[in-house]
Protein backbone atom coordinates (compact mmCIF):
# COMPACT_ATOMS: atom_id res chain seq x y z
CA UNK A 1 -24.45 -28.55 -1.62
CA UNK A 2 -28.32 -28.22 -0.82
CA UNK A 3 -28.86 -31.57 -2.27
CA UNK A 4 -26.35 -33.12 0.32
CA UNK A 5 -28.53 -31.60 3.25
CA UNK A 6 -31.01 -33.31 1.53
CA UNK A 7 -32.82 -30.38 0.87
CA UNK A 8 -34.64 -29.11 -2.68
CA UNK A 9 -34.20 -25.93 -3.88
CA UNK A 10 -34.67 -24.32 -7.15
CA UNK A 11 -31.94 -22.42 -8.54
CA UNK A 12 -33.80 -19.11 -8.35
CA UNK A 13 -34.44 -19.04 -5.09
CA UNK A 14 -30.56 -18.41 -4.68
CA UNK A 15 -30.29 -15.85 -6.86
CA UNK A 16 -32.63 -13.99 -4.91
CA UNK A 17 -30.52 -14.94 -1.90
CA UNK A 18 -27.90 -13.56 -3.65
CA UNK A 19 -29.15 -10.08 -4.91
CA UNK A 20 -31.07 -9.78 -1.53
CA UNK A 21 -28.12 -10.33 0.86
CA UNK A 22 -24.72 -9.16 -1.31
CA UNK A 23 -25.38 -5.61 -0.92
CA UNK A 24 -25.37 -5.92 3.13
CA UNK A 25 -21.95 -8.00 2.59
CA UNK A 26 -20.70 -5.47 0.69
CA UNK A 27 -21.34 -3.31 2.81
CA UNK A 28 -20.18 -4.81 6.40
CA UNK A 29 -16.91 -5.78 4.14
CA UNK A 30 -16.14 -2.84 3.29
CA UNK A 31 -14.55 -1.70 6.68
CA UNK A 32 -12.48 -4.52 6.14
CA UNK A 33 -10.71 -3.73 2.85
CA UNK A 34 -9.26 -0.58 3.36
CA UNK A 35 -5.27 -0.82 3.33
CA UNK A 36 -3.18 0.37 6.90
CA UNK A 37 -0.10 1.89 5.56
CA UNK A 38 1.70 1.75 8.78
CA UNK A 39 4.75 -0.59 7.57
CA UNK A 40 6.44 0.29 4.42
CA UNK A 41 9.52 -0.69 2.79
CA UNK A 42 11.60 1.72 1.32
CA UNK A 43 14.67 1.55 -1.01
CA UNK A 44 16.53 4.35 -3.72
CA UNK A 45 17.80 3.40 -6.78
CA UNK A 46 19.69 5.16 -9.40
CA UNK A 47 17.92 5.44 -12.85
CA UNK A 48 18.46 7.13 -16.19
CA UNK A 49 16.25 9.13 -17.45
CA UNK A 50 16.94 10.82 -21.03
CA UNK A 51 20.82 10.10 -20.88
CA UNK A 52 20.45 11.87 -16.90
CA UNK A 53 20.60 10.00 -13.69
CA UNK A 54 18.72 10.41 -11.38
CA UNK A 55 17.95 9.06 -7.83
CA UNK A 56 14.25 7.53 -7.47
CA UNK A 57 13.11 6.58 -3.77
CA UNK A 58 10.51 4.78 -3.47
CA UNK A 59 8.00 3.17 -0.63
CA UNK A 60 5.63 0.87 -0.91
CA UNK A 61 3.30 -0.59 1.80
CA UNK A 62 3.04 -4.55 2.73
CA UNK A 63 0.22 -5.21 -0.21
CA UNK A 64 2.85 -4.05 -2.86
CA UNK A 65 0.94 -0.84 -3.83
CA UNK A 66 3.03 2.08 -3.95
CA UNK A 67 2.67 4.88 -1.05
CA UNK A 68 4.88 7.88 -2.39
CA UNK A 69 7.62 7.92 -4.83
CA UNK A 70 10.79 11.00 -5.74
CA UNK A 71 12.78 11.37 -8.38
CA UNK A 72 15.59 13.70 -6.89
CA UNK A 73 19.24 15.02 -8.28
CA UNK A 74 21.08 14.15 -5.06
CA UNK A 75 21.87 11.13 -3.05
CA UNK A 76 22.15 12.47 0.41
CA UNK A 77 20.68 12.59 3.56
CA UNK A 78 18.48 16.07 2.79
CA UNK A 79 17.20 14.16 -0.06
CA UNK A 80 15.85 11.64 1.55
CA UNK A 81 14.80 13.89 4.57
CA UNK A 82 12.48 15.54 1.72
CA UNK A 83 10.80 12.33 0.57
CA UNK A 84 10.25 10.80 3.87
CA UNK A 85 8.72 14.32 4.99
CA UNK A 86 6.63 14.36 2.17
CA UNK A 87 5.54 10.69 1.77
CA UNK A 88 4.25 11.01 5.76
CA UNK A 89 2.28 14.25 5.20
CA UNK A 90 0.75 12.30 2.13
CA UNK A 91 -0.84 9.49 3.60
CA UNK A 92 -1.56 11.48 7.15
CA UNK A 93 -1.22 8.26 8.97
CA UNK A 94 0.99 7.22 11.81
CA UNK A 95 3.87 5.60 10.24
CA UNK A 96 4.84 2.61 12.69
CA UNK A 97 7.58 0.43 10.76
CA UNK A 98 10.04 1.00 8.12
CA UNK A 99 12.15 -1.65 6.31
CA UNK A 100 15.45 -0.09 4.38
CA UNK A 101 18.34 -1.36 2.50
CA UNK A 102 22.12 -0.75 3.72
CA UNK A 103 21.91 3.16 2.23
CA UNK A 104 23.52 4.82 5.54
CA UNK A 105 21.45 8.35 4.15
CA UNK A 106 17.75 6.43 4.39
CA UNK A 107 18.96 5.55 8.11
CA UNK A 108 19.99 8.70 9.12
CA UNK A 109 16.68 10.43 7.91
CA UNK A 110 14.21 8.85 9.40
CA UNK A 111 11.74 10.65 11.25
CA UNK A 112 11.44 10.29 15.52
């Protein structure tokens, strides 16, 4: 690329470009990488576990990565009052969008 410019450098002298300038990258990028969790998806799912079902509700946030997760008995509305409630008060953020399946319960418990 240097030789394009028209310009002679050794090798070296970019590795000391390198070392000398990647920590302030790393650092300025680092403001950058952090997640927002403020849209998730959300969906429940019946699974067996050891020959007993169970109901697993899950949400994950727009990177894939997996916000908060429940493994609960019942498939109601209090059930998934409980996850939501406790999924928010995990991450401490302000939760601004939600994407859910047709379950009428996951609709009904959504927080104001």
């Amino acid at each position: 690329m240097m030789a394009e410019r028209g310009l002679s450098i050794a090798h070296t002298t970019i590795m000391r470009w390198v070392r000398h300038y990647a920590p302030e990258l790393e650092r300025r990028w680092d403001r950058f990488e952090h997640p927002t969790v403020a849209s998730w998806r959300v969906d429940e799912t019946y699974v067996k576990i050891h020959r007993d079902g169970a109901n697993l509700y899950r949400a994950v946030d727009r990177a894939g990565n997996t916000v908060d997760l429940r493994l609960s008995p019942r498939r109601d509305v209090a059930a998934a009052k409980t996850f939501f409630r406790k999924a928010i008060k995990g991450q401490g953020s302000s939760l601004r969008t939600v994407t859910l399946d047709g379950y009428a319960a996951l609709h009904q418990s959504l927080p104001d």
